[in-house]
C-alpha atoms as a PDB file:
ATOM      1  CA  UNK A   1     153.475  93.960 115.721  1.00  0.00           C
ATOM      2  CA  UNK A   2     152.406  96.569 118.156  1.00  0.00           C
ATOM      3  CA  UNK A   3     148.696  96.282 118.868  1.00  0.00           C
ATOM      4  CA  UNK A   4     147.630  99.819 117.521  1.00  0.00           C
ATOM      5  CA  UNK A   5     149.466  99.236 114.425  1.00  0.00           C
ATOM      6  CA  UNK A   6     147.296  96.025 113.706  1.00  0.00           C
ATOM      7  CA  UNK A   7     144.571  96.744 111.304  1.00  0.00           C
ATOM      8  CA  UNK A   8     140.948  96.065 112.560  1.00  0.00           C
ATOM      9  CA  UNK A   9     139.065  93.394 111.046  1.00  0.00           C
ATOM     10  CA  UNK A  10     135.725  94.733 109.740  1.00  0.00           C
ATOM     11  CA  UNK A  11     132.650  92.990 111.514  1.00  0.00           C
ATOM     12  CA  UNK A  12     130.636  90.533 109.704  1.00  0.00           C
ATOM     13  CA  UNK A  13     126.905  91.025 108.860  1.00  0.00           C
ATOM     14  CA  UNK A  14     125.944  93.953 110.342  1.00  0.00           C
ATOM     15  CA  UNK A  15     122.540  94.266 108.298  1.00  0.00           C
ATOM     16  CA  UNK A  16     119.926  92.012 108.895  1.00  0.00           C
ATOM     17  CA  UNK A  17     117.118  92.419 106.297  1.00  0.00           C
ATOM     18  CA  UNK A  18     114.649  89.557 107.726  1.00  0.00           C
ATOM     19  CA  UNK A  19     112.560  90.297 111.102  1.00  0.00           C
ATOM     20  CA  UNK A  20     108.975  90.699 112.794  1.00  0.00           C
ATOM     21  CA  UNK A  21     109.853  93.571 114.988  1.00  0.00           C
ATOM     22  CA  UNK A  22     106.925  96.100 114.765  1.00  0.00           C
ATOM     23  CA  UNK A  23     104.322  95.131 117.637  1.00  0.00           C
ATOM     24  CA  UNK A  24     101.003  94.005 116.894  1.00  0.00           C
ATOM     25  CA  UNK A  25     100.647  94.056 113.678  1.00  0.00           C
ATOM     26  CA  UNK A  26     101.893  89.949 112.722  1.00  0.00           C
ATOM     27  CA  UNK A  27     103.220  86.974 114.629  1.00  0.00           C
ATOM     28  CA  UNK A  28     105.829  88.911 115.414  1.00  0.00           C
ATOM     29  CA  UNK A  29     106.737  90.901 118.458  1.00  0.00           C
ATOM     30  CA  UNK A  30     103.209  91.588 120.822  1.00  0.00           C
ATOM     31  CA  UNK A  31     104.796  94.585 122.410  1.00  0.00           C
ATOM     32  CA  UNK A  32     106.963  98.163 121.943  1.00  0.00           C
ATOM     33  CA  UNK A  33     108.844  97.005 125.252  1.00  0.00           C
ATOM     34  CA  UNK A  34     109.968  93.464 123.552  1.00  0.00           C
ATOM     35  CA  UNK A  35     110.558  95.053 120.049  1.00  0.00           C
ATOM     36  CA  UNK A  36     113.149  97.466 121.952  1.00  0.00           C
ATOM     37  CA  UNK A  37     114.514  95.228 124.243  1.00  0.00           C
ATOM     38  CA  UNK A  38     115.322  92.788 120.975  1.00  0.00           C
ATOM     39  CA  UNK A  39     116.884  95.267 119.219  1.00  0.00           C
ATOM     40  CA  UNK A  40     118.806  96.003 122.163  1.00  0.00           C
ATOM     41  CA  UNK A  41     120.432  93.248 122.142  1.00  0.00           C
ATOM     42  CA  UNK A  42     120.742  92.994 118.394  1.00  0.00           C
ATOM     43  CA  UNK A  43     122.190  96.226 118.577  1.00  0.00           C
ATOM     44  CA  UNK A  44     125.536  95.040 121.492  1.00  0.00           C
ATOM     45  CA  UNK A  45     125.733  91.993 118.897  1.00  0.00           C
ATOM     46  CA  UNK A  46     127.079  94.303 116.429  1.00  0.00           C
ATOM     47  CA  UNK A  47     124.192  94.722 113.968  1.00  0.00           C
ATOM     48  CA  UNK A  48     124.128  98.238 112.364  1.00  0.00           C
ATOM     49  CA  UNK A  49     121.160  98.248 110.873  1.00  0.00           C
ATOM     50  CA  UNK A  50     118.107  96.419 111.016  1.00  0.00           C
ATOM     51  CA  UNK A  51     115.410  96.209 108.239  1.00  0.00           C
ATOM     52  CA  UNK A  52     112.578  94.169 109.522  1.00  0.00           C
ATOM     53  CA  UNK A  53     109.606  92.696 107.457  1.00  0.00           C
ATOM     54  CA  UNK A  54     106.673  92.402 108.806  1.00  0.00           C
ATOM     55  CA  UNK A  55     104.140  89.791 106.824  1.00  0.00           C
ATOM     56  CA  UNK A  56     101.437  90.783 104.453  1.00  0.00           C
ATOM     57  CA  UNK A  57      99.189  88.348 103.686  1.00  0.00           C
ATOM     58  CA  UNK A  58      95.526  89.171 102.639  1.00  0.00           C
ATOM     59  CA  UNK A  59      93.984  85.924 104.594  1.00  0.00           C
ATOM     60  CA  UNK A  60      96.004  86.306 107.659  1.00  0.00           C
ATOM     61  CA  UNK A  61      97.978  89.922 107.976  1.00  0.00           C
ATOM     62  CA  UNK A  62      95.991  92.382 105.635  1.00  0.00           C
ATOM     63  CA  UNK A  63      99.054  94.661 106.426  1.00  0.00           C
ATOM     64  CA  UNK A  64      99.904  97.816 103.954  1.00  0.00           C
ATOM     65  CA  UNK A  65     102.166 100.946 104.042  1.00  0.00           C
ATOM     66  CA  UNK A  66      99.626 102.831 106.586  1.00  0.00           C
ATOM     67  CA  UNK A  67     100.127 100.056 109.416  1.00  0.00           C
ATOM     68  CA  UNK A  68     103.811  99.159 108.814  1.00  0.00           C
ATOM     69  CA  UNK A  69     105.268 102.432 108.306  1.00  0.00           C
ATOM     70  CA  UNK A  70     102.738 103.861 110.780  1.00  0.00           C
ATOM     71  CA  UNK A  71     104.308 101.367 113.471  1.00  0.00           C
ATOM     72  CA  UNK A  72     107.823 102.014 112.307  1.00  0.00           C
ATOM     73  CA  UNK A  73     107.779 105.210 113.686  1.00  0.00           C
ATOM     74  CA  UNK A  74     106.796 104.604 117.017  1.00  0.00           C
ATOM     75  CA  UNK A  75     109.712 101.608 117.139  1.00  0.00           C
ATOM     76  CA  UNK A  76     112.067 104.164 115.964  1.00  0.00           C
ATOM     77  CA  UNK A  77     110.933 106.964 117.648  1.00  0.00           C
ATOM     78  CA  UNK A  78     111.604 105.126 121.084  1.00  0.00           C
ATOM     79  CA  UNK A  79     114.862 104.069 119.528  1.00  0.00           C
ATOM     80  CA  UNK A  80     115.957 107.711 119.626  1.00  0.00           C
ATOM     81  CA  UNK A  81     114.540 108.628 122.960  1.00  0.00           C
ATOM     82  CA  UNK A  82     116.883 105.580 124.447  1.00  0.00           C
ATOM     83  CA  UNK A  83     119.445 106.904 122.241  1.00  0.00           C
ATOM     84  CA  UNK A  84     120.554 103.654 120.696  1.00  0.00           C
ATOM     85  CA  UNK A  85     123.077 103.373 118.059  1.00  0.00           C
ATOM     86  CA  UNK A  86     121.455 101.263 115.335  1.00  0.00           C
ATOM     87  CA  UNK A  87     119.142 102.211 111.971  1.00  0.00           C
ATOM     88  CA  UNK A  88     116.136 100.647 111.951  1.00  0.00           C
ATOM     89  CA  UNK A  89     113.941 100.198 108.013  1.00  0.00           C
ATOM     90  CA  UNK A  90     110.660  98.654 107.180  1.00  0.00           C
ATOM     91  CA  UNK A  91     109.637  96.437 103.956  1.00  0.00           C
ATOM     92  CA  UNK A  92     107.941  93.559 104.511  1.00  0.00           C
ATOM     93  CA  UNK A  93     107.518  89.759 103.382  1.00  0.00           C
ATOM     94  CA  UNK A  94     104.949  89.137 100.765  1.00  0.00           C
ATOM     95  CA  UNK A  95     102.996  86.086 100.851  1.00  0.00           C
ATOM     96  CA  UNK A  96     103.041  84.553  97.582  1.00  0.00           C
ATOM     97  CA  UNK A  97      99.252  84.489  96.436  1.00  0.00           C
ATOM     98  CA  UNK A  98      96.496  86.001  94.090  1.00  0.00           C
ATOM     99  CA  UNK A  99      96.503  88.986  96.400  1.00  0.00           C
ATOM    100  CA  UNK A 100     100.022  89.827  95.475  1.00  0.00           C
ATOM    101  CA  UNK A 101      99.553  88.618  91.953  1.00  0.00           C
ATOM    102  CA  UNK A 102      97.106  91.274  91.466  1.00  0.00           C
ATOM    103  CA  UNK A 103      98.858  93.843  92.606  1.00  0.00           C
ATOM    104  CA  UNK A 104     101.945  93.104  90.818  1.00  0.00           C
ATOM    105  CA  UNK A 105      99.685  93.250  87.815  1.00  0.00           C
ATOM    106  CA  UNK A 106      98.107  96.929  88.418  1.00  0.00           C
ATOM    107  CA  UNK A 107     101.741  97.766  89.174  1.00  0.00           C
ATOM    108  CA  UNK A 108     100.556  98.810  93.190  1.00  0.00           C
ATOM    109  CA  UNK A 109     103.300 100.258  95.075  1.00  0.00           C
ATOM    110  CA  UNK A 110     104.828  97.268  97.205  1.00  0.00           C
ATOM    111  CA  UNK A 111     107.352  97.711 100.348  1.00  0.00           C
ATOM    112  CA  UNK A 112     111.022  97.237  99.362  1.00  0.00           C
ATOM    113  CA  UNK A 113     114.172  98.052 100.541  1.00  0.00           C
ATOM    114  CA  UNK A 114     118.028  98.412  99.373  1.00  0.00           C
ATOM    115  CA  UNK A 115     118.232  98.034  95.433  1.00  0.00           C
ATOM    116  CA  UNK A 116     114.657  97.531  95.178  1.00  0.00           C
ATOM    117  CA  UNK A 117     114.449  94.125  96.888  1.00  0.00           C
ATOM    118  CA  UNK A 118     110.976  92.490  97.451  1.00  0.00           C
ATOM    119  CA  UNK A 119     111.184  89.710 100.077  1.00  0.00           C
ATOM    120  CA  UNK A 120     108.358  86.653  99.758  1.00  0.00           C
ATOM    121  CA  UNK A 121     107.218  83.652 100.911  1.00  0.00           C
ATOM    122  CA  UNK A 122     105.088  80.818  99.579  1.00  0.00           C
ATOM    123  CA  UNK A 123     103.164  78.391 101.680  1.00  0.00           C
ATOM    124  CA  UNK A 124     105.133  75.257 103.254  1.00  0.00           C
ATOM    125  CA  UNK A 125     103.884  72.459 101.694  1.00  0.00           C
ATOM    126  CA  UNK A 126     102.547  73.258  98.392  1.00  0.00           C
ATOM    127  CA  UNK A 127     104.316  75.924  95.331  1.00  0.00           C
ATOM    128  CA  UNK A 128     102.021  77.933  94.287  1.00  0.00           C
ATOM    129  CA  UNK A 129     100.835  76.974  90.651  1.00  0.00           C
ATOM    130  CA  UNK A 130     101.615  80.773  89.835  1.00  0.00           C
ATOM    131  CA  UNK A 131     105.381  80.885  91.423  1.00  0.00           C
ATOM    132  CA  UNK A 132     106.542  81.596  87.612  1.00  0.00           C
ATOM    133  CA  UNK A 133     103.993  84.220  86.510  1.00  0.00           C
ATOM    134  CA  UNK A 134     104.686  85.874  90.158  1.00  0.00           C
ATOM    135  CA  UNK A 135     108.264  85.801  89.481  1.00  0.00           C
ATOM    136  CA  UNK A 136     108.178  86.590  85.944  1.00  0.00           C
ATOM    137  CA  UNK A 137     105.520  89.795  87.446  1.00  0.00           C
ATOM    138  CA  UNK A 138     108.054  90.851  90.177  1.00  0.00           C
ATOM    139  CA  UNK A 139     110.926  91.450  87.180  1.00  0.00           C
ATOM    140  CA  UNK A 140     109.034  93.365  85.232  1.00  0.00           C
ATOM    141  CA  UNK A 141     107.852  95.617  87.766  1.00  0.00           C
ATOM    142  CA  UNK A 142     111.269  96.300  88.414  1.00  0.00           C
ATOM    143  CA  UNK A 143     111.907  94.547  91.451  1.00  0.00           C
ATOM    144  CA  UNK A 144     114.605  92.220  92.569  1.00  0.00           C
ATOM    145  CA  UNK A 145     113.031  88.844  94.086  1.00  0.00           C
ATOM    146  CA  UNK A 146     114.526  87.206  97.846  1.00  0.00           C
ATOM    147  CA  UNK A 147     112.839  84.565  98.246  1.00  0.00           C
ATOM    148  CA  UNK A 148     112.575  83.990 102.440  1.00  0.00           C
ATOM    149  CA  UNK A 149     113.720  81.079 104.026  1.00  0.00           C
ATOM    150  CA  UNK A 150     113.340  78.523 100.948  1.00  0.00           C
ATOM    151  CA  UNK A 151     115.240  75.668 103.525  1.00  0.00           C
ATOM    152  CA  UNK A 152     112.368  75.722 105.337  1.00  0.00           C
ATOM    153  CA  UNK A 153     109.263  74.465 102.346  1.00  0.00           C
ATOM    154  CA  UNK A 154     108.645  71.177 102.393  1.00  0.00           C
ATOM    155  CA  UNK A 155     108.032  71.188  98.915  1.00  0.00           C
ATOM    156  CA  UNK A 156     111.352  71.573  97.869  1.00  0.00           C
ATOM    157  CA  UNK A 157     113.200  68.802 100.495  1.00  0.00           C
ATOM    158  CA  UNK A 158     112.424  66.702  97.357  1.00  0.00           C
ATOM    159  CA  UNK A 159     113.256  68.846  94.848  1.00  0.00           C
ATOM    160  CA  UNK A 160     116.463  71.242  96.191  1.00  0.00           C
ATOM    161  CA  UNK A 161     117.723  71.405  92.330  1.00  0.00           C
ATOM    162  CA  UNK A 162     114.945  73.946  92.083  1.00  0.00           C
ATOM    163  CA  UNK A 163     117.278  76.132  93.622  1.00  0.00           C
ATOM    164  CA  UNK A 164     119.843  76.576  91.433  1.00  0.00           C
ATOM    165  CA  UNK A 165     117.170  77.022  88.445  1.00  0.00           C
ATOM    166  CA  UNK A 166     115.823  79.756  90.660  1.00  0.00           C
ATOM    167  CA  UNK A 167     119.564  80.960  90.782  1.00  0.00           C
ATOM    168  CA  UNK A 168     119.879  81.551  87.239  1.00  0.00           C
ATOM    169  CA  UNK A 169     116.690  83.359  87.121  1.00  0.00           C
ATOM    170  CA  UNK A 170     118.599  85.833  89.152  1.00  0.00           C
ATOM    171  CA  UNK A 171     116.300  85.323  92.177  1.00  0.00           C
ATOM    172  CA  UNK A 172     117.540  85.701  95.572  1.00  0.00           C
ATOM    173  CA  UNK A 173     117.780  83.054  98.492  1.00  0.00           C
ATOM    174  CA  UNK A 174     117.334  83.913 102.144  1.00  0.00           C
ATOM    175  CA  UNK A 175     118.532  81.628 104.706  1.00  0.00           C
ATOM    176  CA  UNK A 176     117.538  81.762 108.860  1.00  0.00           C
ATOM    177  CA  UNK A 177     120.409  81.403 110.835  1.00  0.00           C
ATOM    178  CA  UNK A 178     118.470  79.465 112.943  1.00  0.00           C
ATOM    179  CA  UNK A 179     117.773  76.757 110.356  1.00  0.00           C
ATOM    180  CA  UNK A 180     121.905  76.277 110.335  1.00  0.00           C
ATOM    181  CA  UNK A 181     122.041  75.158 113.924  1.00  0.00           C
ATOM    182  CA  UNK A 182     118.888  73.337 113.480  1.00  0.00           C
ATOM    183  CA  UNK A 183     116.264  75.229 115.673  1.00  0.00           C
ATOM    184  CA  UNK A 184     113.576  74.453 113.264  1.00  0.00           C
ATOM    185  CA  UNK A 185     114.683  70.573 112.625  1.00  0.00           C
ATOM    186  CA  UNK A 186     117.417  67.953 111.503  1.00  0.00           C
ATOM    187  CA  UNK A 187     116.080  68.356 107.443  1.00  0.00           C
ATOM    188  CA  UNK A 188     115.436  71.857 107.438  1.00  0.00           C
ATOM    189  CA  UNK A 189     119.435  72.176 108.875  1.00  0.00           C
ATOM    190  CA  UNK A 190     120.751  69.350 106.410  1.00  0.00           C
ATOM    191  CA  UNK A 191     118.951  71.579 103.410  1.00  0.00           C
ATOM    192  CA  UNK A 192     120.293  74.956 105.091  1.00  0.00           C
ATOM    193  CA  UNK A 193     123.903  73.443 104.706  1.00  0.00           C
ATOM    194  CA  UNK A 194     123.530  71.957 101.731  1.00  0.00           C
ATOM    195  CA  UNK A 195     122.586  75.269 100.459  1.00  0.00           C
ATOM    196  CA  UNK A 196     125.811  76.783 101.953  1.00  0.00           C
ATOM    197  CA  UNK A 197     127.996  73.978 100.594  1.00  0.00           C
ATOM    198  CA  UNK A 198     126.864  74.861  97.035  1.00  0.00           C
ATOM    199  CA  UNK A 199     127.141  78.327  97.266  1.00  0.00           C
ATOM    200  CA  UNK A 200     123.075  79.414  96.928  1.00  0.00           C
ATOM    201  CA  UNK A 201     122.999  81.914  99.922  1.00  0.00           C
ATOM    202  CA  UNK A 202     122.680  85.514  99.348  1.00  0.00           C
ATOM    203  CA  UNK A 203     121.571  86.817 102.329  1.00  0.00           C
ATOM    204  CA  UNK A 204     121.671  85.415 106.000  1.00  0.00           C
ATOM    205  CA  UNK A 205     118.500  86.314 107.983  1.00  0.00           C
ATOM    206  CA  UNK A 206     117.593  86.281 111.876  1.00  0.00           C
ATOM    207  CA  UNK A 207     113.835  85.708 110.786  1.00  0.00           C
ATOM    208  CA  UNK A 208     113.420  87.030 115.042  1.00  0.00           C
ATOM    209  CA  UNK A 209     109.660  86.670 115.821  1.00  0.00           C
ATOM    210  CA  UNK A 210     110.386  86.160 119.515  1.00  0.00           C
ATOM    211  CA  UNK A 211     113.017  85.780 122.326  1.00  0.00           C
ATOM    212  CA  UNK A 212     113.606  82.234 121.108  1.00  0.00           C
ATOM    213  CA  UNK A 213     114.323  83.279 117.717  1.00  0.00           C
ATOM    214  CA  UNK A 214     116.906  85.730 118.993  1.00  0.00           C
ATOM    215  CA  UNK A 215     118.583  83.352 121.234  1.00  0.00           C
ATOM    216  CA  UNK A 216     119.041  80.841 118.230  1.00  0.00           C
ATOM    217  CA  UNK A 217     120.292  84.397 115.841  1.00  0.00           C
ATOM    218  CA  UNK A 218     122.722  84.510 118.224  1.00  0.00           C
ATOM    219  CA  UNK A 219     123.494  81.290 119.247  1.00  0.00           C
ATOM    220  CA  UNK A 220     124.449  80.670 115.502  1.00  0.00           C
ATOM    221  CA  UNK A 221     126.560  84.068 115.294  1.00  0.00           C
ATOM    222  CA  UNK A 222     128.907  82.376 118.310  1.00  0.00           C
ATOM    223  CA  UNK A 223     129.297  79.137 116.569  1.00  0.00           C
ATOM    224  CA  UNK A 224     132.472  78.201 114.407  1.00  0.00           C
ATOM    225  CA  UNK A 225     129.849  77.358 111.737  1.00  0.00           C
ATOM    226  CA  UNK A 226     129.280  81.159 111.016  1.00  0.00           C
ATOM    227  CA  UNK A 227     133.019  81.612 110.147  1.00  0.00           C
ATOM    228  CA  UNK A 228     131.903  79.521 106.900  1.00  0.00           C
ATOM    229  CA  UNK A 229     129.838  82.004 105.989  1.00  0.00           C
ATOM    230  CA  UNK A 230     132.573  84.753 105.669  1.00  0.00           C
ATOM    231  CA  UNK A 231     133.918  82.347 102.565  1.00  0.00           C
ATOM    232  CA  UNK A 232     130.572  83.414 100.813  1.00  0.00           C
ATOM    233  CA  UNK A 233     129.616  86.717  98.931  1.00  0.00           C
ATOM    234  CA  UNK A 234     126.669  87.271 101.160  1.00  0.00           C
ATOM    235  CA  UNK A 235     125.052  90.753 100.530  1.00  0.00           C
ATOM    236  CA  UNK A 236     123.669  91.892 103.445  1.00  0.00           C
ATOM    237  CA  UNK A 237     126.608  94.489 104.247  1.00  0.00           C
ATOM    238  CA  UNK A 238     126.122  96.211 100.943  1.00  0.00           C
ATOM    239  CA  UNK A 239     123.105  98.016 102.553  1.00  0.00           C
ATOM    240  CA  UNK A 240     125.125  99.451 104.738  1.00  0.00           C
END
């Protein structure tokens, strides 16, 4: 067949909805110059739209709307002087604690994107004793649960079939690309593909805090591993 009568394939994952990218405000990015020159290079990867997530965390990132939309702008309006080609959002991951309890509970505005998506975390060694009141909060305000990196808690290497209940609650997982080529360790990438084997990934994340977290993004989007994903119904590209 004649080349320009082959049909294009469409890229794959051109959203990621899981990054530190606004300076100075996390343990994310330190700097406007390394927040730009990341999603440079995001950008000539082939992601078309970036929605990063800065932590807020009472104890350790008292972040709200005023500081992460404030610093959105100035990320995006340096996106547009360089003229690149790539849409940048703002949400942010919750910490899972009595802060966020309480404000699911006064029904406070929280920081979502797509269909109403609230991303959070939970400490690493230890699930919160309110996980199920936070969850059961988060539905009734209206918002769909992704829970961040759950590969990662150590509290679940013994305990993985707490996924799939999870699953049937209708909450979301979020895996790091990283964890799949092991950048984090051996049994964080033995529970990242074991969570691809069975099917519990929703949405593949780059988690980028840093240079090193980019490298291992995409590192992992080179590998023949990430062809395996394409078998999956990941959602990232519906936010498109």
């Amino acid at each position: 067949m004649l080349s320009f009568l082959k049909k294009k394939s469409k890229s794959f994952l051109q959203v990621d909805i899981h990054s530190h990218l606004i300076p100075a405000i996390d343990d994310g990015v330190k700097t406007l110059e390394s927040s730009i020159d990341i999603i440079k290079q995001l950008s000539e990867a082939g992601i078309k739209k970036i929605i990063t997530t800065p932590h807020i965390a009472k104890e350790f990132y008292p972040n709200d709307q005023t500081t992460i939309l404030g610093g959105l702008e100035k990320v995006k309006k340096k996106i547009e002087e360089l003229g690149l080609r790539v849409e940048l959002e703002a949400a942010a991951e919750y910490y899972m604690d009595q802060h966020l309890l309480n404000k699911l509970r006064n029904n406070e505005p929280l920081l979502t994107f797509g269909n109403k998506y609230l991303l959070f975390e939970t400490a690493f060694l230890n699930k919160p004793p309110f996980f199920d009141e936070v969850i059961f909060e988060m539905f009734s305000n209206g918002y769909q649960p992704i829970f961040a990196h759950p590969e990662r808690y150590e509290y679940l290497a013994d305990q993985p079939e707490f996924l799939f209940e999870l699953k049937k609650r209708n909450v979301l997982l979020q895996v790091n690309a990283g964890s799949l080529i092991g950048y984090y360790s051996p049994r964080i990438k033995k529970m990242a593909k074991w969570m691809m084997k069975n099917e519990l990934i929703d949405f593949l994340g780059s988690d980028i805090h840093h240079e090193r977290h980019l490298s291992a993004f995409l590192k992992y989007r080179q590998s023949k591993d990430y062809q395996k994903l394409q078998t999956l119904r990941l959602l990232n590209d519906e936010l498109l």
